[in-house]
PDB file of N, CA and C in Angstrom:
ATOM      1  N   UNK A   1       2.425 -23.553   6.974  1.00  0.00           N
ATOM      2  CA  UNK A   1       1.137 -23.017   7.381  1.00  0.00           C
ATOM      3  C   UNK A   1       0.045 -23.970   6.890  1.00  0.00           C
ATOM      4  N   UNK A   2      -0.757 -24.201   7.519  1.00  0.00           N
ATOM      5  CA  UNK A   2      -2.244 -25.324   7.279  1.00  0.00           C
ATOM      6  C   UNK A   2      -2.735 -24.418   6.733  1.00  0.00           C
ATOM      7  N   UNK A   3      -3.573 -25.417   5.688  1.00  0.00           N
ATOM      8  CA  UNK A   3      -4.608 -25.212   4.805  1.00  0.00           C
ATOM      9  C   UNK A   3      -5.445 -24.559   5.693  1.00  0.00           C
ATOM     10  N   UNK A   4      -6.987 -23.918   4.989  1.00  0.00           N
ATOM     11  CA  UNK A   4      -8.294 -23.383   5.833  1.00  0.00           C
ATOM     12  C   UNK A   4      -8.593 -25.018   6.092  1.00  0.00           C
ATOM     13  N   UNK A   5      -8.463 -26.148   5.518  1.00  0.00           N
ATOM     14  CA  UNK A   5      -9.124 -26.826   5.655  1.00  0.00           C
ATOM     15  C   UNK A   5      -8.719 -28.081   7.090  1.00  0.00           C
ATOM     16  N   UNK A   6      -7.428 -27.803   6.835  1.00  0.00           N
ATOM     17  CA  UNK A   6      -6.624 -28.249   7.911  1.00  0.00           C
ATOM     18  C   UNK A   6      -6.684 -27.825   9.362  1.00  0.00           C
ATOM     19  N   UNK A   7      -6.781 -26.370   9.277  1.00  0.00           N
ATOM     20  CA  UNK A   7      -7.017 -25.721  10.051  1.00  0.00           C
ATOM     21  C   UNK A   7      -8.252 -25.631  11.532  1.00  0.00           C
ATOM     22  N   UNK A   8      -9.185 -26.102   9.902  1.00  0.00           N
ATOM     23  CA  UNK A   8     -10.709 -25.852  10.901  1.00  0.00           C
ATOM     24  C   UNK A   8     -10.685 -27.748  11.276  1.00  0.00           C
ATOM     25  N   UNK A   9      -9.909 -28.624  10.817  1.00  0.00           N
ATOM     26  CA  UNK A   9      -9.749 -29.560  11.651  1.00  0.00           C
ATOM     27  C   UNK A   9      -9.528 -30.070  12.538  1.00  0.00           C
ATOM     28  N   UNK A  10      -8.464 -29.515  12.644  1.00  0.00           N
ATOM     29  CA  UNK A  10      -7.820 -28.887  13.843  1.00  0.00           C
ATOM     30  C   UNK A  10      -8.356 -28.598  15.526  1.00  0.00           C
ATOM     31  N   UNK A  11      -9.087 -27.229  14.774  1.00  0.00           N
ATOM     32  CA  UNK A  11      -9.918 -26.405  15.435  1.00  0.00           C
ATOM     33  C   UNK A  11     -11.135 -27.310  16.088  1.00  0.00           C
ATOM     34  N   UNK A  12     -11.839 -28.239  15.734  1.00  0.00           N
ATOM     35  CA  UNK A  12     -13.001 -29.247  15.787  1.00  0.00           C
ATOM     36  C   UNK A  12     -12.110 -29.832  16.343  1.00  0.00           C
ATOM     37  N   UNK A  13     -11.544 -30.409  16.742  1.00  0.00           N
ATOM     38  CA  UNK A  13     -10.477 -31.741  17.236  1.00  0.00           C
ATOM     39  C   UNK A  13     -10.821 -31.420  18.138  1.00  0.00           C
ATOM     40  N   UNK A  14      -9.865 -30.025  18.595  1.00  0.00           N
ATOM     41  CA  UNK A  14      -9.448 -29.340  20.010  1.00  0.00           C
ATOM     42  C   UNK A  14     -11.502 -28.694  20.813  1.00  0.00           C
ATOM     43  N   UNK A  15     -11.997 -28.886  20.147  1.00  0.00           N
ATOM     44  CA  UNK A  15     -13.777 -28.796  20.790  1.00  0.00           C
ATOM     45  C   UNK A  15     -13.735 -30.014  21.910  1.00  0.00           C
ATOM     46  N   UNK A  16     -15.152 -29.092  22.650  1.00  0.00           N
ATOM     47  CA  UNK A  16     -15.524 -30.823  23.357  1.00  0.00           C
ATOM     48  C   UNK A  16     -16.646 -31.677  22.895  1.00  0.00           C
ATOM     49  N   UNK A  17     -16.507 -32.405  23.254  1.00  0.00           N
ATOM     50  CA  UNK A  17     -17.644 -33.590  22.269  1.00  0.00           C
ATOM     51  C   UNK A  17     -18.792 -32.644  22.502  1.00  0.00           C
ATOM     52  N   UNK A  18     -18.988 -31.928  23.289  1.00  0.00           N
ATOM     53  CA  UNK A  18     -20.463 -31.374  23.477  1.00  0.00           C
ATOM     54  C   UNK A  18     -20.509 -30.521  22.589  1.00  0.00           C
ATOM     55  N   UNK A  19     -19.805 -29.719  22.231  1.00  0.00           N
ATOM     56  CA  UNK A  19     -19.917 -28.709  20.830  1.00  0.00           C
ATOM     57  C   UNK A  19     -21.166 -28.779  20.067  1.00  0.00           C
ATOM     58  N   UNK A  20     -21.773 -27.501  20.116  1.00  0.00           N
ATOM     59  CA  UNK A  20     -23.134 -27.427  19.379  1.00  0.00           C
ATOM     60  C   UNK A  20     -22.705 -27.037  17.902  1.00  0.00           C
ATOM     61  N   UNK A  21     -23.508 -27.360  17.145  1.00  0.00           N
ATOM     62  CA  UNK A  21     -23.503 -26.670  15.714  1.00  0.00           C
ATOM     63  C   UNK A  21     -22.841 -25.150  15.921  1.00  0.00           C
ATOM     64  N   UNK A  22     -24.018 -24.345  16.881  1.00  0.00           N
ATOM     65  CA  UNK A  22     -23.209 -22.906  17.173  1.00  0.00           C
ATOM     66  C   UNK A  22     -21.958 -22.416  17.255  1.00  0.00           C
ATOM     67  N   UNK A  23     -21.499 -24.032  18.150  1.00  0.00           N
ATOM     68  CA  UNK A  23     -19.934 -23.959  18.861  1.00  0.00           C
ATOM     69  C   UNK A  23     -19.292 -23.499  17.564  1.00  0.00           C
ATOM     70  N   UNK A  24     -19.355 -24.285  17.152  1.00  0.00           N
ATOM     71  CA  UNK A  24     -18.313 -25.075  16.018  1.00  0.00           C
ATOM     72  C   UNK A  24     -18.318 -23.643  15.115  1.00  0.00           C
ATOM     73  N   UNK A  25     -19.635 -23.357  14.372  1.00  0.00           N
ATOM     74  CA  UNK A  25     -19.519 -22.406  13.503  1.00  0.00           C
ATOM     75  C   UNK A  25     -19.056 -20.758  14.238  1.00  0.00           C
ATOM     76  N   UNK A  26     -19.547 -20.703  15.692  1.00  0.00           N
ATOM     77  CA  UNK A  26     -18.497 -19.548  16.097  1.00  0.00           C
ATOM     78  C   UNK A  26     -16.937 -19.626  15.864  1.00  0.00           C
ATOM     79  N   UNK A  27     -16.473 -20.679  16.960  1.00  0.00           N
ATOM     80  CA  UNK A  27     -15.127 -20.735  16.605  1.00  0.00           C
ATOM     81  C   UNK A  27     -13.927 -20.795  15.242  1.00  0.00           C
ATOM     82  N   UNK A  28     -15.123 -21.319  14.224  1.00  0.00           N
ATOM     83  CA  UNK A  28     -14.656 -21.008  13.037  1.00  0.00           C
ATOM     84  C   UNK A  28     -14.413 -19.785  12.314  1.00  0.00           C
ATOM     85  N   UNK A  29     -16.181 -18.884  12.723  1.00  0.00           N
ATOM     86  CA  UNK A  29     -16.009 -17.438  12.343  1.00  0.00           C
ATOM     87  C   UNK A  29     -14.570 -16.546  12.989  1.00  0.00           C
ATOM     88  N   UNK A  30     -14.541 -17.233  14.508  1.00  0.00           N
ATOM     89  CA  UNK A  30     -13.738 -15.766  14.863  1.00  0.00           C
ATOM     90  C   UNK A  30     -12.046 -16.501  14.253  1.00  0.00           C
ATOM     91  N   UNK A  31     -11.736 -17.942  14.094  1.00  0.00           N
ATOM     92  CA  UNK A  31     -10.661 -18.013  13.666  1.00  0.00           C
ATOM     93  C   UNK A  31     -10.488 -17.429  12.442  1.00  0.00           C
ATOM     94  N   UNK A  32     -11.795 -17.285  11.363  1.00  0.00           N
ATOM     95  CA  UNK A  32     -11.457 -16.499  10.058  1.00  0.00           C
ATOM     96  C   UNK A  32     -11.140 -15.184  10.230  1.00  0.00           C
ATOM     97  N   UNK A  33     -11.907 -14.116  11.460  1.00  0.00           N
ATOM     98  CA  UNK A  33     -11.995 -12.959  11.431  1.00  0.00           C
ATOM     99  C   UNK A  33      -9.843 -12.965  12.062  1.00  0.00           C
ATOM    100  N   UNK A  34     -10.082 -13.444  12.582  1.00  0.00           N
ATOM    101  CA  UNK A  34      -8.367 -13.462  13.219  1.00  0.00           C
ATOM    102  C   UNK A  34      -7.334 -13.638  12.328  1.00  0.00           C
ATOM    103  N   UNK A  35      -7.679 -14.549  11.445  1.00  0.00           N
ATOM    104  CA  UNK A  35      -6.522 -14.887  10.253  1.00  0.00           C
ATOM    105  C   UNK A  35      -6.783 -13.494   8.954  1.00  0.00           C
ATOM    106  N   UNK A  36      -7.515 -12.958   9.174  1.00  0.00           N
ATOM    107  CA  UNK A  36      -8.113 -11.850   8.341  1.00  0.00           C
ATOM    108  C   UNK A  36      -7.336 -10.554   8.833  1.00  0.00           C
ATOM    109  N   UNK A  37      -7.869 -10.607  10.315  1.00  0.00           N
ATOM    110  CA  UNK A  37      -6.763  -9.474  10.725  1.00  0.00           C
ATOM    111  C   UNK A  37      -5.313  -9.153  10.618  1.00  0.00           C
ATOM    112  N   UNK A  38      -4.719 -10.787  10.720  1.00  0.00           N
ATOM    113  CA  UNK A  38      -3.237 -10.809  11.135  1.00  0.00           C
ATOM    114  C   UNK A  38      -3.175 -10.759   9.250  1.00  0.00           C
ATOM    115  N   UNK A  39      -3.717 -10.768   8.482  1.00  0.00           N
ATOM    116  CA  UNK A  39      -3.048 -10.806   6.989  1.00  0.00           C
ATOM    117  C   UNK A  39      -3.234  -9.172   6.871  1.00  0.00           C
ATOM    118  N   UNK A  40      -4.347  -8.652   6.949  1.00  0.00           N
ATOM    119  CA  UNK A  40      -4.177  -7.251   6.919  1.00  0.00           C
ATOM    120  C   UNK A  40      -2.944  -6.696   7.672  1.00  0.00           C
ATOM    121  N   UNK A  41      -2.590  -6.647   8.635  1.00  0.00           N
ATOM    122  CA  UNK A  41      -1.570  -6.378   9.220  1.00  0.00           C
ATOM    123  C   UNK A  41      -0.230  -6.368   8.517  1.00  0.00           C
ATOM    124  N   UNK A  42       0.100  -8.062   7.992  1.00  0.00           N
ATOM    125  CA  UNK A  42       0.729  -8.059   7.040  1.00  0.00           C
ATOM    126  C   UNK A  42       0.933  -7.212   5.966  1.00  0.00           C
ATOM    127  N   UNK A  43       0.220  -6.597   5.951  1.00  0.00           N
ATOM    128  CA  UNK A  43      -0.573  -6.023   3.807  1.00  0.00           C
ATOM    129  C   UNK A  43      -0.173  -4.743   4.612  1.00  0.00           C
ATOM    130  N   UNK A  44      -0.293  -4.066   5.631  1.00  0.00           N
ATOM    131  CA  UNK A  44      -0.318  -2.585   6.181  1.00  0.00           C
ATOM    132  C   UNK A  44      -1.358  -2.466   5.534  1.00  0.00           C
ATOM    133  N   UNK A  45      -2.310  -2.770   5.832  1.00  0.00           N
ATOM    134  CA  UNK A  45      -3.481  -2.357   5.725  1.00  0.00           C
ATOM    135  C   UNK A  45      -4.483  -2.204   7.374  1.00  0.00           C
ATOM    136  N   UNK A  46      -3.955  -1.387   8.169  1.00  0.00           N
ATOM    137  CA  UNK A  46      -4.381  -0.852   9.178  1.00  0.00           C
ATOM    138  C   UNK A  46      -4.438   0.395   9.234  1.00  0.00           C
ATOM    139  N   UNK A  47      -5.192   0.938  10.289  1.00  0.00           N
ATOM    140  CA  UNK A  47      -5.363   2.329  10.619  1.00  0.00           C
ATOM    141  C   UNK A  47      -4.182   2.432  12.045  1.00  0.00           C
ATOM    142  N   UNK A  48      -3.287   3.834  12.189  1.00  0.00           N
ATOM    143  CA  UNK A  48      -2.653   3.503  14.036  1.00  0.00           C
ATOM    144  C   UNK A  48      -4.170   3.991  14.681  1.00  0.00           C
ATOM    145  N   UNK A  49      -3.772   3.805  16.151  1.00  0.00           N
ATOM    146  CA  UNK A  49      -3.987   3.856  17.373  1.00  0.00           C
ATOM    147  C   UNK A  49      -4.631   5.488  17.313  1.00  0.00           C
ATOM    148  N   UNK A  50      -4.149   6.477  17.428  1.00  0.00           N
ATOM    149  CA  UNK A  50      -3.823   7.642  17.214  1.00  0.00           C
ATOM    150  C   UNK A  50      -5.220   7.862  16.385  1.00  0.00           C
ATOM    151  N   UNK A  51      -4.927   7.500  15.418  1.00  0.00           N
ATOM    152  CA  UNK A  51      -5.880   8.058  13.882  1.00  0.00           C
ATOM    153  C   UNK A  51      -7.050   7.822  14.396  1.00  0.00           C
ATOM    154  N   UNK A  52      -7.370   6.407  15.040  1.00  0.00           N
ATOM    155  CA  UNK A  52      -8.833   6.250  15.182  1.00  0.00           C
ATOM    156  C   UNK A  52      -9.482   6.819  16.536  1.00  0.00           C
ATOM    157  N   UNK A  53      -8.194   6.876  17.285  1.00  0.00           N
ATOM    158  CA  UNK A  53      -8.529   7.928  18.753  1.00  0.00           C
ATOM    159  C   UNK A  53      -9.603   9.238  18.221  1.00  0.00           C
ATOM    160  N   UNK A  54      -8.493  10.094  16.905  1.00  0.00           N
ATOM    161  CA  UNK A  54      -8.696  11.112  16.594  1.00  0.00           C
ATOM    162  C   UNK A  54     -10.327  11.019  15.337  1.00  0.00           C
ATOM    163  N   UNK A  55     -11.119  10.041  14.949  1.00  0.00           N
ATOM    164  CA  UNK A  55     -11.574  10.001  14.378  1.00  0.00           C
ATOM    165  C   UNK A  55     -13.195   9.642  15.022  1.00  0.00           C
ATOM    166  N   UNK A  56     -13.140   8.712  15.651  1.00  0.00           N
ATOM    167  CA  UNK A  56     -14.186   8.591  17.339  1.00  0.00           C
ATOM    168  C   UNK A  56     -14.449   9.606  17.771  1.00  0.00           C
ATOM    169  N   UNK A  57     -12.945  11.160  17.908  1.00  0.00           N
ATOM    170  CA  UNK A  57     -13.626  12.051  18.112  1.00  0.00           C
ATOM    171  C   UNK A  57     -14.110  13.136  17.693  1.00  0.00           C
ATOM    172  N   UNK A  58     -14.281  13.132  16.352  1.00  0.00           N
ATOM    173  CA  UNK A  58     -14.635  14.068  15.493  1.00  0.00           C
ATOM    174  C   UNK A  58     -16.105  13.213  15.021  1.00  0.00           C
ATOM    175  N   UNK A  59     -16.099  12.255  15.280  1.00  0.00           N
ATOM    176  CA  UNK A  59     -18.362  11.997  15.129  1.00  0.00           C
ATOM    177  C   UNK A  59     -18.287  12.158  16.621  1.00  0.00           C
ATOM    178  N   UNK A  60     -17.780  11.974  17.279  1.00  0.00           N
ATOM    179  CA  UNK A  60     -18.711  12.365  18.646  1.00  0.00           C
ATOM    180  C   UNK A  60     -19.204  13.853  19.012  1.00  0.00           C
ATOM    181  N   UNK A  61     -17.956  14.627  18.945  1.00  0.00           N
ATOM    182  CA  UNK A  61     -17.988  16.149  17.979  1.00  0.00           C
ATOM    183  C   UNK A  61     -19.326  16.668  17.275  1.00  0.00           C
ATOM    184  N   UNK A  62     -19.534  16.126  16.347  1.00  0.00           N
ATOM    185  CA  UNK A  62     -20.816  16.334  15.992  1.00  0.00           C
ATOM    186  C   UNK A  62     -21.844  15.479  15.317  1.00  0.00           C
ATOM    187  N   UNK A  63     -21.755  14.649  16.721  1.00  0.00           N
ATOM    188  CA  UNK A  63     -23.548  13.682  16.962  1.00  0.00           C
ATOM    189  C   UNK A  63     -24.299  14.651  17.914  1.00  0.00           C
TER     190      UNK A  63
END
């Protein structure tokens, strides 16, 4: 597995030369938010499907 640092090298490589500052620092954010998710996952640290169905509808319930 690559480093973060390897990673976001990587990631910049595969850009196109036109890449704005924006570019760059989006694609970085959502690769962190992604590697964040898939480790939670790992950890079982999720909610199911189900739970949050049932939880959406109990504030909608009473908003």
């Amino acid at each position: 597995m690559p480093t973060p640092k390897q990673a976001a090298k990587e990631l910049i490589e595969h850009l196109s030369d036109q890449a704005s500052w924006d570019d760059i620092m989006y694609e970085l954010y959502v690769k962190q938010k992604i590697e964040a998710g898939l480790k939670a996952v790992a950890e079982g640290r999720t909610v199911p499907h189900e739970e949050v169905k049932r939880r959406l509808m109990d504030k909608k319930q009473h908003a």
